[in-house]
C-alpha atoms as a PDB file:
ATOM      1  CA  UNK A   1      16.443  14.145   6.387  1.00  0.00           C
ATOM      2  CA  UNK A   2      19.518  11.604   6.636  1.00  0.00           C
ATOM      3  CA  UNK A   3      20.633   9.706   3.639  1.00  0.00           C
ATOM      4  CA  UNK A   4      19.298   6.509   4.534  1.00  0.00           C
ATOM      5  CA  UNK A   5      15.732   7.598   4.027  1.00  0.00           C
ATOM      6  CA  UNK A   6      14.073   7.566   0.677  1.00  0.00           C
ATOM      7  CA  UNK A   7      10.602   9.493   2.108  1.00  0.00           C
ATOM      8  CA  UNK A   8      10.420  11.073   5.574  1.00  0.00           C
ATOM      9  CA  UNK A   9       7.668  13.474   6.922  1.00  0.00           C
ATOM     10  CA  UNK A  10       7.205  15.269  10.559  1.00  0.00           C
ATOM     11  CA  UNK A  11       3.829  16.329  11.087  1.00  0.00           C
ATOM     12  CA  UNK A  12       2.637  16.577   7.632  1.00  0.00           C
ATOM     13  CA  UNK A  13      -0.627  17.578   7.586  1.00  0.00           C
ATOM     14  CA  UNK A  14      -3.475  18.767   4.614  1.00  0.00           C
ATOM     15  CA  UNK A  15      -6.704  19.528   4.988  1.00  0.00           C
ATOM     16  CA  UNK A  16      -9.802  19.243   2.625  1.00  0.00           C
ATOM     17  CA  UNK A  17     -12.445  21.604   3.410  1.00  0.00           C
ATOM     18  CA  UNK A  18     -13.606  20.471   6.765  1.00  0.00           C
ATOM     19  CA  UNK A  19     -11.463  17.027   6.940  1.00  0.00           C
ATOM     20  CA  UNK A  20      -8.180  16.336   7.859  1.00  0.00           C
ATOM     21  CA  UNK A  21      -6.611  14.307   4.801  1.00  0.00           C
ATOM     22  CA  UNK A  22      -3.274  13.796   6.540  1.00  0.00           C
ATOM     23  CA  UNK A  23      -3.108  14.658  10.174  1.00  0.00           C
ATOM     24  CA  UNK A  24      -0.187  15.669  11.600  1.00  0.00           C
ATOM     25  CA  UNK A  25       1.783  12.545   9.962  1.00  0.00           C
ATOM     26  CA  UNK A  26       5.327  11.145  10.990  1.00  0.00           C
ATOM     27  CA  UNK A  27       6.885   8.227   8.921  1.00  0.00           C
ATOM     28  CA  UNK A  28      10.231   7.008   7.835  1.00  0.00           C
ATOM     29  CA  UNK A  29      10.842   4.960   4.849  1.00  0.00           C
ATOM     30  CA  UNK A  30      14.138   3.308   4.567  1.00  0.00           C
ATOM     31  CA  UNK A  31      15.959   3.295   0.939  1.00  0.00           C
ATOM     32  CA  UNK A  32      16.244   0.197  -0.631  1.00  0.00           C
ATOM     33  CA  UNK A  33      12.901  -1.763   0.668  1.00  0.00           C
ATOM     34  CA  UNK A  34       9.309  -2.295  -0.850  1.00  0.00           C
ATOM     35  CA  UNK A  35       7.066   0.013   1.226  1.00  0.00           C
ATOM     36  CA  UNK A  36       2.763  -1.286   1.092  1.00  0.00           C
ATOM     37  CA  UNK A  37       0.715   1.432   2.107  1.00  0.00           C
ATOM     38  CA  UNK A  38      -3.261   0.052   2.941  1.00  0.00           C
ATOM     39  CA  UNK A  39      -5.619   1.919   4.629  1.00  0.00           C
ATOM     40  CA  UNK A  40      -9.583   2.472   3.851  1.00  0.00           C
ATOM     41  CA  UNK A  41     -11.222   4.497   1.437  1.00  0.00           C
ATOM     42  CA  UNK A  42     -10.248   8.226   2.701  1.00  0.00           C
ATOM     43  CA  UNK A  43      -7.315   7.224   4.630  1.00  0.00           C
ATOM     44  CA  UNK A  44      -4.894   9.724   2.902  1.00  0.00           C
ATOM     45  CA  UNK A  45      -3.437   7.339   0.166  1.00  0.00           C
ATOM     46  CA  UNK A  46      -3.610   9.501  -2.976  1.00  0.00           C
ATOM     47  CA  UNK A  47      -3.281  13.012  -0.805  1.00  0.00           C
ATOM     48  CA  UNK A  48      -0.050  11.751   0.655  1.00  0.00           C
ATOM     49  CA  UNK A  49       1.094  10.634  -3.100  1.00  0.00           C
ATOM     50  CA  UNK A  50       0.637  14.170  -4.262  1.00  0.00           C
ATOM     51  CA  UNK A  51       2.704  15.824  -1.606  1.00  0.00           C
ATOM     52  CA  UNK A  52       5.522  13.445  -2.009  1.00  0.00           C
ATOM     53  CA  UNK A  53       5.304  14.057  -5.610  1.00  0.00           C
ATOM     54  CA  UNK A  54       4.760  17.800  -5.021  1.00  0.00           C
ATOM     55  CA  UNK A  55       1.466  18.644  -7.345  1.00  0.00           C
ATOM     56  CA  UNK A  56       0.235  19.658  -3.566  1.00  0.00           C
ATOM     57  CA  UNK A  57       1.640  21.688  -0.706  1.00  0.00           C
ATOM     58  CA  UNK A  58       1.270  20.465   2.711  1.00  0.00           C
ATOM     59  CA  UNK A  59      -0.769  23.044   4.898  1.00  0.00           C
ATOM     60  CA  UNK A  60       1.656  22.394   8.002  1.00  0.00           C
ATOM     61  CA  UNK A  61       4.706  19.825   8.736  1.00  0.00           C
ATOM     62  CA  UNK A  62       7.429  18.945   6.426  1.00  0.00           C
ATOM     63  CA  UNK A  63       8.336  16.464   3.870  1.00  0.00           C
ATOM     64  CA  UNK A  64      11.694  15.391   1.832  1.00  0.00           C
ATOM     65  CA  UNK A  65      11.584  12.758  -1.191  1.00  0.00           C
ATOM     66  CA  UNK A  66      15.388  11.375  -1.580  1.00  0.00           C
ATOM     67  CA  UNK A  67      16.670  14.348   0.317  1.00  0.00           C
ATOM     68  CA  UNK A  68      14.756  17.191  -0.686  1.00  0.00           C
ATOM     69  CA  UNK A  69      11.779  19.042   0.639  1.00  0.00           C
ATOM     70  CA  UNK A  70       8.955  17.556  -1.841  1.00  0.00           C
ATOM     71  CA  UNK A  71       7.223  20.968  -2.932  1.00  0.00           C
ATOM     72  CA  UNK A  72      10.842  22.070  -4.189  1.00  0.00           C
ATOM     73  CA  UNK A  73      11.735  19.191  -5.747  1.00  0.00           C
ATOM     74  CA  UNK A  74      14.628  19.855  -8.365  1.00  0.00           C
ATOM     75  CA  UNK A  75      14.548  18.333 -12.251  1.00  0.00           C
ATOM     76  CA  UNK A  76      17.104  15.971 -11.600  1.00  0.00           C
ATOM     77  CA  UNK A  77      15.731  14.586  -8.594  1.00  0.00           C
ATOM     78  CA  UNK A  78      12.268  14.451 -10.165  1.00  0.00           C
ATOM     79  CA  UNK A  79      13.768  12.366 -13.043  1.00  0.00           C
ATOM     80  CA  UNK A  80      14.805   9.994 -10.392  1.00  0.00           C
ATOM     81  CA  UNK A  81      10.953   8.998  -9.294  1.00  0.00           C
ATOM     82  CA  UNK A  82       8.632   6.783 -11.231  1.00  0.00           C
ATOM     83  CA  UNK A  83       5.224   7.150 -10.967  1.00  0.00           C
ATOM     84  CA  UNK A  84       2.412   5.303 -11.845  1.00  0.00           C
ATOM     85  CA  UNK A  85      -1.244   5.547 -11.125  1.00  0.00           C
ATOM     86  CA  UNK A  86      -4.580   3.703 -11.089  1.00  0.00           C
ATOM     87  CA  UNK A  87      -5.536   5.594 -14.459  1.00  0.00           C
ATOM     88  CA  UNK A  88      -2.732   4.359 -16.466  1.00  0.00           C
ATOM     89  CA  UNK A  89      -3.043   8.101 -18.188  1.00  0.00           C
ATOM     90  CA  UNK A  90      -1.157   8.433 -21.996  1.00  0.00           C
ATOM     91  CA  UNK A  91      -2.341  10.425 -25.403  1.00  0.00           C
ATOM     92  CA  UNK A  92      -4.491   7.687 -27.269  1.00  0.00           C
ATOM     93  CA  UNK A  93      -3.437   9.025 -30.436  1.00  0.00           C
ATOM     94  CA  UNK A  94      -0.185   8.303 -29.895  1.00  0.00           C
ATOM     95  CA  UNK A  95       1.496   5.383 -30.773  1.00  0.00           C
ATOM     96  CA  UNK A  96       3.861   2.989 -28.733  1.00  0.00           C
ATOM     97  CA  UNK A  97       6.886   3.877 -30.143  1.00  0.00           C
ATOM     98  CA  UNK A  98       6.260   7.309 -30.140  1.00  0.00           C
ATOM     99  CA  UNK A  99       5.911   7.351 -26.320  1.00  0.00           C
ATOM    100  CA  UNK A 100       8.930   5.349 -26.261  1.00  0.00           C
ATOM    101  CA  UNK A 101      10.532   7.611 -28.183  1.00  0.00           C
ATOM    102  CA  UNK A 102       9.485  10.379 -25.906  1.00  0.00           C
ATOM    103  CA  UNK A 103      10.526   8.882 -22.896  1.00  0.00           C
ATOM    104  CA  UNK A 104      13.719   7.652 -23.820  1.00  0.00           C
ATOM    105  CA  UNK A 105      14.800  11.135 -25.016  1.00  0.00           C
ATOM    106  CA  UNK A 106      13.672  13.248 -21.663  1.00  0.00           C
ATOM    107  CA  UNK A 107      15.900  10.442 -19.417  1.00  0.00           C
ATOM    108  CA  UNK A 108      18.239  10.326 -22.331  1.00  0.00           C
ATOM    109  CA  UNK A 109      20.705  10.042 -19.380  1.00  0.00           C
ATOM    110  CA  UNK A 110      19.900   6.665 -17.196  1.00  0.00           C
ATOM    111  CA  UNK A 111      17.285   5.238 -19.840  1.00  0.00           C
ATOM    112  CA  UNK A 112      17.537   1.414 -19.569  1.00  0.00           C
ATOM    113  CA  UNK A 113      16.463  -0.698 -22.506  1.00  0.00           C
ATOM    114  CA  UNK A 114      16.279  -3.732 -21.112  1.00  0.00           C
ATOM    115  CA  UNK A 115      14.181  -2.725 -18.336  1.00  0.00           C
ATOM    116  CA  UNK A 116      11.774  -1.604 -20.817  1.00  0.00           C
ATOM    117  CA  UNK A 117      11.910  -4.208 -23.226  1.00  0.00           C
ATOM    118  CA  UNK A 118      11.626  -6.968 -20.169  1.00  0.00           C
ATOM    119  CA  UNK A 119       7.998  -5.463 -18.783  1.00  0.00           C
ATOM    120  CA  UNK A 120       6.974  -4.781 -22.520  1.00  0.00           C
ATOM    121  CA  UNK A 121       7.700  -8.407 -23.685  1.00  0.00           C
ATOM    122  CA  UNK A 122       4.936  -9.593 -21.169  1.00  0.00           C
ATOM    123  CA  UNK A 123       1.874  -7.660 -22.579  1.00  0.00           C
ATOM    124  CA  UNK A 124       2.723  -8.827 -26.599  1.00  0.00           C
ATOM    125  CA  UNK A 125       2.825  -4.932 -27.533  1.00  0.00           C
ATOM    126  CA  UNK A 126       3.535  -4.280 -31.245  1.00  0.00           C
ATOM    127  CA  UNK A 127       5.358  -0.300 -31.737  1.00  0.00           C
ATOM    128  CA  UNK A 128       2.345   0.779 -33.958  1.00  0.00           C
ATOM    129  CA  UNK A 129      -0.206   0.331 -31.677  1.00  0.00           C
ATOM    130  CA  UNK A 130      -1.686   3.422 -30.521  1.00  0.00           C
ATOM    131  CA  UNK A 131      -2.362   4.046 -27.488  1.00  0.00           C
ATOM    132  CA  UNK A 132      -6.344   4.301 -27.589  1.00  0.00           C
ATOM    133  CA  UNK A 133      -6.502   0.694 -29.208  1.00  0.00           C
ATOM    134  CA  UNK A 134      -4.760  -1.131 -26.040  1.00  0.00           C
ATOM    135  CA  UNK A 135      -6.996  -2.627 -22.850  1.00  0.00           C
ATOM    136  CA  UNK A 136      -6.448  -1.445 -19.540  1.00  0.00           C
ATOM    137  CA  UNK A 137      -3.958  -4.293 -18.790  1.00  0.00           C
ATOM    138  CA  UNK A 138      -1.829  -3.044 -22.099  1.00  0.00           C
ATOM    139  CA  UNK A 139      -1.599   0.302 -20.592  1.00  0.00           C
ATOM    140  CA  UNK A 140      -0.529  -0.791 -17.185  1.00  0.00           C
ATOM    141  CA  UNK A 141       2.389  -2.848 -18.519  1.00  0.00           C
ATOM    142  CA  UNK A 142       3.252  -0.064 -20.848  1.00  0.00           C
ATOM    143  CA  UNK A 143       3.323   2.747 -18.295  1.00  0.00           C
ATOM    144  CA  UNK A 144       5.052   0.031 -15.936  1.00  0.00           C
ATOM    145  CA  UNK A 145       7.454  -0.583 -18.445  1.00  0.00           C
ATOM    146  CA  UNK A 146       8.053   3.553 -19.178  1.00  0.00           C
ATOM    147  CA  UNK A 147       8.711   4.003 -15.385  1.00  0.00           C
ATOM    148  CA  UNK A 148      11.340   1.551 -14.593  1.00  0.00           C
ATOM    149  CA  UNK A 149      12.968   2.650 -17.838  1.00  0.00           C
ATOM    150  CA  UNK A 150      14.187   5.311 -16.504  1.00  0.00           C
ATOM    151  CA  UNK A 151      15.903   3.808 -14.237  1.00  0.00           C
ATOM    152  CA  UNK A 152      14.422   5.533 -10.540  1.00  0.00           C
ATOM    153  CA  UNK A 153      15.889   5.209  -7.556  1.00  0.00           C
ATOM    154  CA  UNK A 154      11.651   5.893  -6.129  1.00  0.00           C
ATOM    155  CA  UNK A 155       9.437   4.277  -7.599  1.00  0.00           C
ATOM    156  CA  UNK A 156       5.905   5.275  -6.540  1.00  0.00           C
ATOM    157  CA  UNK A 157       2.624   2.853  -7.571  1.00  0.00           C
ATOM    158  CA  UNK A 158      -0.600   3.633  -6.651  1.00  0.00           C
ATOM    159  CA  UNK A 159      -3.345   0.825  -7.127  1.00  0.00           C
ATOM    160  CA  UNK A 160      -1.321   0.009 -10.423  1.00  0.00           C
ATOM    161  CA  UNK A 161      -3.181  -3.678 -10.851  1.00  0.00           C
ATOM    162  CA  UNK A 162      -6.872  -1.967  -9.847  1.00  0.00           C
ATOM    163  CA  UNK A 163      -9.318  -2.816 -12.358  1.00  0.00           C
ATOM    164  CA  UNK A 164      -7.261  -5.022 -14.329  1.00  0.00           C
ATOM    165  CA  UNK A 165      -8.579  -8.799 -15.607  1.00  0.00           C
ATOM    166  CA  UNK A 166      -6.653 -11.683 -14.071  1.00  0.00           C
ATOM    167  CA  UNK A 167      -4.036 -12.495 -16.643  1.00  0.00           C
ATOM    168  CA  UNK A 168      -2.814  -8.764 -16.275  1.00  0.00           C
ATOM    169  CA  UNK A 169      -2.584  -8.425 -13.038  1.00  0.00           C
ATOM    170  CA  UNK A 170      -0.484 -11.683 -12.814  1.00  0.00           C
ATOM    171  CA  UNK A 171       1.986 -10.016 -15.404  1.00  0.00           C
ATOM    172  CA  UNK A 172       2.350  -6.868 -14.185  1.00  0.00           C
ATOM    173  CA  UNK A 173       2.244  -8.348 -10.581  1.00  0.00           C
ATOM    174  CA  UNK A 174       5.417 -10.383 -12.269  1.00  0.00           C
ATOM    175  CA  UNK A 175       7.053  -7.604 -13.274  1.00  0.00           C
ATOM    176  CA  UNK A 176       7.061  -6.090 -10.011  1.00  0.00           C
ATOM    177  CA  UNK A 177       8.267  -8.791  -8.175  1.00  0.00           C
ATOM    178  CA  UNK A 178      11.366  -8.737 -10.805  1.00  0.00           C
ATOM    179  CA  UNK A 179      12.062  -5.070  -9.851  1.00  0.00           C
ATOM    180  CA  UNK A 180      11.477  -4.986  -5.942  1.00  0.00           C
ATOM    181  CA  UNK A 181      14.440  -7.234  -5.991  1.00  0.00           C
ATOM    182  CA  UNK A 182      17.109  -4.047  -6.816  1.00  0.00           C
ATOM    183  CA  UNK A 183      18.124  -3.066  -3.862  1.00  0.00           C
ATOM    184  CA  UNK A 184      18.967   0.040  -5.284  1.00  0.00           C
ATOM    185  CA  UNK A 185      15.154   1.288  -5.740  1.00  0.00           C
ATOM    186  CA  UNK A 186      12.877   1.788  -2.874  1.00  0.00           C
ATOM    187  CA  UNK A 187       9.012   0.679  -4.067  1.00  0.00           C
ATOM    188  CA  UNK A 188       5.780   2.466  -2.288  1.00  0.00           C
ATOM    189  CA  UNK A 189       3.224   0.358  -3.252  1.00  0.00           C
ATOM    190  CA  UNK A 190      -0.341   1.046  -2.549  1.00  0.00           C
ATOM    191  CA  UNK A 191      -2.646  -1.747  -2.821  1.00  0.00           C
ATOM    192  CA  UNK A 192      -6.334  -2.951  -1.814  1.00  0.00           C
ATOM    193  CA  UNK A 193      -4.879  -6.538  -2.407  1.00  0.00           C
ATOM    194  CA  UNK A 194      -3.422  -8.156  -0.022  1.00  0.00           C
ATOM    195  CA  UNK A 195      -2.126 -10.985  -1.471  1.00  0.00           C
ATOM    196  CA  UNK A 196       0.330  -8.516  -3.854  1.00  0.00           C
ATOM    197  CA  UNK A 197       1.302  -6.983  -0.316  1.00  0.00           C
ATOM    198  CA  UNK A 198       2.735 -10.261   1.018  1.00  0.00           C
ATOM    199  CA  UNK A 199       4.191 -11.098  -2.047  1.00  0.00           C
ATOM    200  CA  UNK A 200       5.797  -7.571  -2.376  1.00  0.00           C
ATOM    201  CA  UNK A 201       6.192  -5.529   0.683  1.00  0.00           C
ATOM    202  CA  UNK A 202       8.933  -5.497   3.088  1.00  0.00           C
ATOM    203  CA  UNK A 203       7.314  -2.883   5.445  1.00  0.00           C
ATOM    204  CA  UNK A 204       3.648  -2.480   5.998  1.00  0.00           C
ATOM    205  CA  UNK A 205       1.891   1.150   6.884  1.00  0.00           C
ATOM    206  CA  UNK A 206      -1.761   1.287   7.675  1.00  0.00           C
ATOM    207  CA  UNK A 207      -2.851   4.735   7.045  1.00  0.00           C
ATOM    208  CA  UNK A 208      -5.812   5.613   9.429  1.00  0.00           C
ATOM    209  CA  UNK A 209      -7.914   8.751   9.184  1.00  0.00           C
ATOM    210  CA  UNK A 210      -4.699  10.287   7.766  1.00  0.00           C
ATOM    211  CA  UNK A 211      -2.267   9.456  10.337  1.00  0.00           C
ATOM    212  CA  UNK A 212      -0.007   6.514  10.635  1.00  0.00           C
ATOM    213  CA  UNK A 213      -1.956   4.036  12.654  1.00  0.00           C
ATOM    214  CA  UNK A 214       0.966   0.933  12.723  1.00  0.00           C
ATOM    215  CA  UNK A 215       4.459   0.352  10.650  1.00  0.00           C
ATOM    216  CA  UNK A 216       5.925  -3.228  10.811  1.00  0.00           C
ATOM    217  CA  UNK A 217       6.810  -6.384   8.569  1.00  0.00           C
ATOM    218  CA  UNK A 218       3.383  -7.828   7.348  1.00  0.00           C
ATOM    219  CA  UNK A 219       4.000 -10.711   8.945  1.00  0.00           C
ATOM    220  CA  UNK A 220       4.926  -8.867  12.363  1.00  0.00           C
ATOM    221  CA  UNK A 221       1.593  -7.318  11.845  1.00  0.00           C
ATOM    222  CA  UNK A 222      -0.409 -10.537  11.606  1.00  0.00           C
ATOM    223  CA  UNK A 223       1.527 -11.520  14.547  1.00  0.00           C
ATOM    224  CA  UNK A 224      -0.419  -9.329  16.599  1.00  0.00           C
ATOM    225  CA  UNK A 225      -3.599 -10.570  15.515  1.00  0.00           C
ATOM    226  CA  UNK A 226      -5.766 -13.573  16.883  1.00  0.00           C
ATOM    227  CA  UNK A 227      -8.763 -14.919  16.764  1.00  0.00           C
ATOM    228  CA  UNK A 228      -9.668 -16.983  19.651  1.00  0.00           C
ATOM    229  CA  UNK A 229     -12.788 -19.188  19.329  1.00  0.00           C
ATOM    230  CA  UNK A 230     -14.974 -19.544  22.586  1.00  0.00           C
ATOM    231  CA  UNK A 231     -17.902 -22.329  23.817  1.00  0.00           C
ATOM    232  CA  UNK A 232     -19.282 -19.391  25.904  1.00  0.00           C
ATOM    233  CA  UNK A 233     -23.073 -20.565  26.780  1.00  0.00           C
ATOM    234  CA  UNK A 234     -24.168 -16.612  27.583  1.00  0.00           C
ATOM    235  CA  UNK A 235     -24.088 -13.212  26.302  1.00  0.00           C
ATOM    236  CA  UNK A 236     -20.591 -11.925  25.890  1.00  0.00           C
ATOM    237  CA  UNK A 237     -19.572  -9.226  27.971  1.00  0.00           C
ATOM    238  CA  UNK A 238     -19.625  -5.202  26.003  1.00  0.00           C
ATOM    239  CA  UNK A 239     -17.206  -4.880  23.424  1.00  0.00           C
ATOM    240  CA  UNK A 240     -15.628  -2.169  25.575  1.00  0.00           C
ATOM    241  CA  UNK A 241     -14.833  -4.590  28.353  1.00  0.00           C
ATOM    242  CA  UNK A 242     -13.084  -7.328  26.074  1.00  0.00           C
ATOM    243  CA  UNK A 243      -9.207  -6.387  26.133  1.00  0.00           C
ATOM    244  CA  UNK A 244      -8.200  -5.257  22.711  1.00  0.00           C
ATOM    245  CA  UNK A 245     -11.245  -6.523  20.987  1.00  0.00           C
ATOM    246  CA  UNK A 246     -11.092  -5.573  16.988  1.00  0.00           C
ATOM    247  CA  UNK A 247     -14.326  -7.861  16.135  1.00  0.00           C
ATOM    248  CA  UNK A 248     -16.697 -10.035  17.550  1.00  0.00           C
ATOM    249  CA  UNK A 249     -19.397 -12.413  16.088  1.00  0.00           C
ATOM    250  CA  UNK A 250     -21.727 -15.129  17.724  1.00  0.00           C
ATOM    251  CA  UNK A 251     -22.851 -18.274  16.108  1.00  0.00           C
ATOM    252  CA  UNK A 252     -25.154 -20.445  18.565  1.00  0.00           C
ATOM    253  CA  UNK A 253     -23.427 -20.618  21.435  1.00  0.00           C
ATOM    254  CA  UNK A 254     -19.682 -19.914  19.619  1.00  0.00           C
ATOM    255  CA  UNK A 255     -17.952 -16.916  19.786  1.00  0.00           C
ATOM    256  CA  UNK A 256     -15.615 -15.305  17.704  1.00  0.00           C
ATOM    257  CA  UNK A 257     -13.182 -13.015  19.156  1.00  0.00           C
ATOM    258  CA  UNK A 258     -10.494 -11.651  16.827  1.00  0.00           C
ATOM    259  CA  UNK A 259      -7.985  -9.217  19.424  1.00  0.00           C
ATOM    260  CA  UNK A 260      -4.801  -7.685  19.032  1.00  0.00           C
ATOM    261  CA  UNK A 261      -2.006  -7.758  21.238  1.00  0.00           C
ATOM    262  CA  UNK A 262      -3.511  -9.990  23.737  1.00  0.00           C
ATOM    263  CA  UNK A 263      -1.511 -13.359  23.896  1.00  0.00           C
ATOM    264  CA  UNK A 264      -2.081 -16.222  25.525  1.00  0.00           C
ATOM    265  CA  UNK A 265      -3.504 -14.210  28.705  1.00  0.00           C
ATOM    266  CA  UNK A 266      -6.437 -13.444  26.141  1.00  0.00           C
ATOM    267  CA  UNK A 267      -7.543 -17.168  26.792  1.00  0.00           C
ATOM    268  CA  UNK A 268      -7.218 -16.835  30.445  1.00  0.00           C
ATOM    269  CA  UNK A 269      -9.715 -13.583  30.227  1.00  0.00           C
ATOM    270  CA  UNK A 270     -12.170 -16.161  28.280  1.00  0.00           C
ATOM    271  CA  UNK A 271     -12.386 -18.808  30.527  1.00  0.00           C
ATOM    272  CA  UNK A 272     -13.053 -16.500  33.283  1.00  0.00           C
ATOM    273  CA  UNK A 273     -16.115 -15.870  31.471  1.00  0.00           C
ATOM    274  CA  UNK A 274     -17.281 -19.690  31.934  1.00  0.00           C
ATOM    275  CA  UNK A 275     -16.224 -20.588  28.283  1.00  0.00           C
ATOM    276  CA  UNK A 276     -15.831 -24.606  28.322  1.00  0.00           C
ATOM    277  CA  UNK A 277     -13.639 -24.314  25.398  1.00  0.00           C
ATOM    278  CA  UNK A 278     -11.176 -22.333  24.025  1.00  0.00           C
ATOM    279  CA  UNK A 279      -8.596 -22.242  20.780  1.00  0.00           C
ATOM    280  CA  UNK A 280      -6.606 -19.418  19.269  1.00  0.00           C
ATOM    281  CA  UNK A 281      -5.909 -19.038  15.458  1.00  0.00           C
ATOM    282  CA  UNK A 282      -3.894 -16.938  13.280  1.00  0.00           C
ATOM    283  CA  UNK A 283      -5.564 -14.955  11.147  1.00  0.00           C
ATOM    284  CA  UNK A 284      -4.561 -14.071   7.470  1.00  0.00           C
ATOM    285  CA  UNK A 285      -3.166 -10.409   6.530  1.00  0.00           C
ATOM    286  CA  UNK A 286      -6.494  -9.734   4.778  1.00  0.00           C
ATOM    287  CA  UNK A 287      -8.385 -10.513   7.348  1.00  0.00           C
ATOM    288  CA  UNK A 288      -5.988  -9.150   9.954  1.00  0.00           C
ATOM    289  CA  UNK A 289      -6.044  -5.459   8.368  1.00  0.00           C
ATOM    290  CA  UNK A 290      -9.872  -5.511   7.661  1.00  0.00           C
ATOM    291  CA  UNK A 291     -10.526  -6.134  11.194  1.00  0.00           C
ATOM    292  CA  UNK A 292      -8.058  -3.388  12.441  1.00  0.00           C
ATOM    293  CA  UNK A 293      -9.666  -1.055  10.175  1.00  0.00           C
ATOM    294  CA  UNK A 294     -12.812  -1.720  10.779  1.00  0.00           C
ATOM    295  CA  UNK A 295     -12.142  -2.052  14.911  1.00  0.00           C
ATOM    296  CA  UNK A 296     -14.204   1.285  15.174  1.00  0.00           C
ATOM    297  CA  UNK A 297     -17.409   0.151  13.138  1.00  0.00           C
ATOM    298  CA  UNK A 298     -17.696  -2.827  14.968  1.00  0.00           C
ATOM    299  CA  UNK A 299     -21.511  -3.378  16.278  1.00  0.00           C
ATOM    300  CA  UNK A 300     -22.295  -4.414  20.131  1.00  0.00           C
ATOM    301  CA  UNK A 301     -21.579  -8.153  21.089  1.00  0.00           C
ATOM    302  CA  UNK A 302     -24.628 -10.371  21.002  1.00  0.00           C
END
């Protein structure tokens, strides 16, 4: 693994009884960037956290985590990643400060007040709180707030805003926006939300049946997405036949075609169908990755 790469895997693969979790996957992440990983439900997300985090071992391929293989990770280098998860996980009978307390002791050696106190200050914690008493907004920001404390140079965040009411998800969304401008941490950020991806990521993965299905800027992904609009007055022709055809829907005589990496040729291909009218559009990066997601699901044109 070279030095410029925070995360890097060759043909990491692990399988789940009869399924393929991760299949044979190849990425590199670059240090210093914000890193969205979006895929559907049983993509590879959380299997691919647990490997990089080594509570798993792969069952072929390799992985490093800032320079070392992940199942053999060393205590220093594990006291350089953050982690937090969907659960927001800590002892209810324990209070604030005592958590604080614990924390701050076991990264004794690059604990960072202010990045604590900065996160904490949003979700009006008081020390004596215990744990059990906060919402599940409190215990985001505070488990937010004890991972950038100690100071990582990885920070890893899976679904960290899922479940949470509006007001907290704007906070802690807040707070991450305030870290993923050190260019000294690199963020993987895993998100069902796309709006916190473009407001976040640098890099966007889409994780497909556990293998790395495209890696660009969002906005270079959008890019490749269109939807054209067509006045076609007859059946379109089989969804196997249109030229990188991701979804199609008919309403009247209108059709909807959204395609990737087509172009302008796309409306050339359309108007050699008969259509009387056609106009492209850009689509929107939740709409772009839902439709190359769901490209495979897609029922027959009608």
């Amino acid at each position: 693994m070279t030095s410029s790469l925070a995360v890097e895997t060759r043909g990491l693969t692990r399988v789940h009884g009869r399924k393929r979790a991760l299949d044979k996957l190849n990425m590199a992440l670059p240090c210093g960037a914000v890193h969205a990983i979006v895929g559907a439900n049983g993509a590879g997300k959380s299997t691919l956290f647990r490997l990089l985090l080594g509570f798993q071992e792969p069952d072929a391929g390799d992985c490093w985590v800032l320079g070392e293989r992940s199942g053999a990770l060393s205590p220093a280098t594990r006291g350089r990643i953050g982690f937090v998860n969907e659960e927001h996980t800590l002892p209810p009978w324990a209070r604030v400060e005592t958590v604080l307390a614990v924390q701050r002791a076991h990264y004794a050696d690059r604990w960072d007040d202010d990045a604590f106190n900065n996160v904490l200050a949003s979700f009006d914690l008081l020390p004596r709180q215990k744990v059990g008493q906060l919402s599940r907004g409190e215990r985001a920001g505070l488990n937010l707030a004890l991972a950038l404390g100690q100071s990582p140079e990885l920070l890893i965040l899976d679904e960290p805003t899922l479940g949470l009411d509006v007001v907290a998800r704007r906070r802690l969304l807040d707070a991450l926006v305030s870290t993923a401008g050190d260019e000294r941490r690199t963020v993987i950020y895993c998100s069902h939300q796309m709006d916190e991806v473009e407001r976040l990521a640098d890099t966007l993965l889409v994780l497909e049946r556990g293998r790395l299905a495209s890696f660009s800027s969002p906005e270079a992904f959008c890019d490749r997405i269109t939807q054209w609009i067509a006045d076609v007055p007859f059946q379109a022709p089989p969804a196997d036949a249109v030229p990188g055809l991701l979804q199609h829907r008919r309403i009247d005589d209108v059709h909807h075609f959204t395609v990737i990496d087509q172009g302008e040729a796309f409306g050339g291909y359309l108007r050699s169908l008969g259509a009387r009218s056609v106009e492209a559009m850009p689509v929107p990066l939740d709409r772009a990755v839902d439709a190359f997601l769901t490209r495979n699901h897609a029922g027959p044109a009608h």
